[in-house]
Protein backbone atom coordinates (compact mmCIF):
# COMPACT_ATOMS: atom_id res chain seq x y z
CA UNK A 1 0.00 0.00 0.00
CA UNK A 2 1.44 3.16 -1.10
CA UNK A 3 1.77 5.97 1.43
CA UNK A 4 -0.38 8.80 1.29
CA UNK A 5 0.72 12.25 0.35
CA UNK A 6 0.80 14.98 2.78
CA UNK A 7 0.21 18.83 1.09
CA UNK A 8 2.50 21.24 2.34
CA UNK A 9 0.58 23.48 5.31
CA UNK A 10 0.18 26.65 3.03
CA UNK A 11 -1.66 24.34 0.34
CA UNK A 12 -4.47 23.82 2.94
CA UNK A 13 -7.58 25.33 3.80
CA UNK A 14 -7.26 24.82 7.26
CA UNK A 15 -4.03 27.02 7.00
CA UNK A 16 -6.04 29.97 5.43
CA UNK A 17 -8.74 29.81 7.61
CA UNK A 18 -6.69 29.66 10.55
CA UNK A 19 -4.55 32.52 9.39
CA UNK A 20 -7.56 34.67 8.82
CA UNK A 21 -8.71 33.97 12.74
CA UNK A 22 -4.89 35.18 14.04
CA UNK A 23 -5.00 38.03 12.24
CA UNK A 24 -8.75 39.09 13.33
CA UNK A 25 -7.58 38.06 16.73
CA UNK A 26 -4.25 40.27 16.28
CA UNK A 27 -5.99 43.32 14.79
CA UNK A 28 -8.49 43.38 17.91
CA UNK A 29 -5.70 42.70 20.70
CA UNK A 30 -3.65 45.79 18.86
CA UNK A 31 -6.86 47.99 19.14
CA UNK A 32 -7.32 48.70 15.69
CA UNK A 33 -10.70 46.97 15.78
CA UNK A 34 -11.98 48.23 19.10
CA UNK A 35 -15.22 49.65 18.72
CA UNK A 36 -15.93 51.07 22.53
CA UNK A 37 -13.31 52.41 24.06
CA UNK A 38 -14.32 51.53 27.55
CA UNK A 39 -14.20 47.73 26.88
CA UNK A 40 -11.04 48.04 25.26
CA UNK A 41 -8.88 46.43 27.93
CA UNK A 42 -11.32 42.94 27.24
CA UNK A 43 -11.26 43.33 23.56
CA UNK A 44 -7.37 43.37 23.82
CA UNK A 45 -7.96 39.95 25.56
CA UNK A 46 -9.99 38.28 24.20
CA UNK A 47 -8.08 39.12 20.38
CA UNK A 48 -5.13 38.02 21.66
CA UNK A 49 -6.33 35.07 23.47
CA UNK A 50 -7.93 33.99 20.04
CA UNK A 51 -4.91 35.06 18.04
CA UNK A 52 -2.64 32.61 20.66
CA UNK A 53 -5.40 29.85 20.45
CA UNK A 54 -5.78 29.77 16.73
CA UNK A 55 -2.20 29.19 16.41
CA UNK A 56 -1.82 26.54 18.84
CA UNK A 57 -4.30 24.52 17.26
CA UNK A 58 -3.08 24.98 14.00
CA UNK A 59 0.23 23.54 14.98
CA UNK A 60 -1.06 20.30 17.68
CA UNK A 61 -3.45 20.07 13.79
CA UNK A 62 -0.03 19.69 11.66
CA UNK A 63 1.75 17.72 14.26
CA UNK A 64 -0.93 15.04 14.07
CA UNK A 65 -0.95 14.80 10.48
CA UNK A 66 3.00 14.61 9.76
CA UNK A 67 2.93 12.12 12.76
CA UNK A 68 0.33 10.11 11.39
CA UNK A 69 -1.54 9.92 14.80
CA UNK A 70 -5.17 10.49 13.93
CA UNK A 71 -6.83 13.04 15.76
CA UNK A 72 -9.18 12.28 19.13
């Protein structure tokens, strides 16, 4: 049985949808997307907590697969 292929990360769609969320996530924990200034402090947190998320996901994602574990 031949072994499958794996595409490089950037050929992926996970890749581009995950890139999308850290930069969302990176624009709001700058401030550039904060729409009330009193909540800006929690906007700020919650971007960059979705920003640091997003990218550790990606990467436990692309372990997996070069690995060859399945995912849980």
């Amino acid at each position: 049985m031949a072994e499958p292929t794996i595409k490089p990360g950037y050929k992926t769609t996970e890749f581009w949808l995950t890139s999308a969320a850290i930069v969302l996530g990176l624009l709001l924990a700058s401030g550039a997307l904060d729409a009330v200034a009193s909540d800006s402090w929690i906007t700020k947190l919650v971007g960059g907590a979705v920003a640091a998320l997003n990218a550790l996901g990606y990467t436990v994602s692309r372990a997996s697969v070069k690995s060859g574990v399945p995912p849980k």
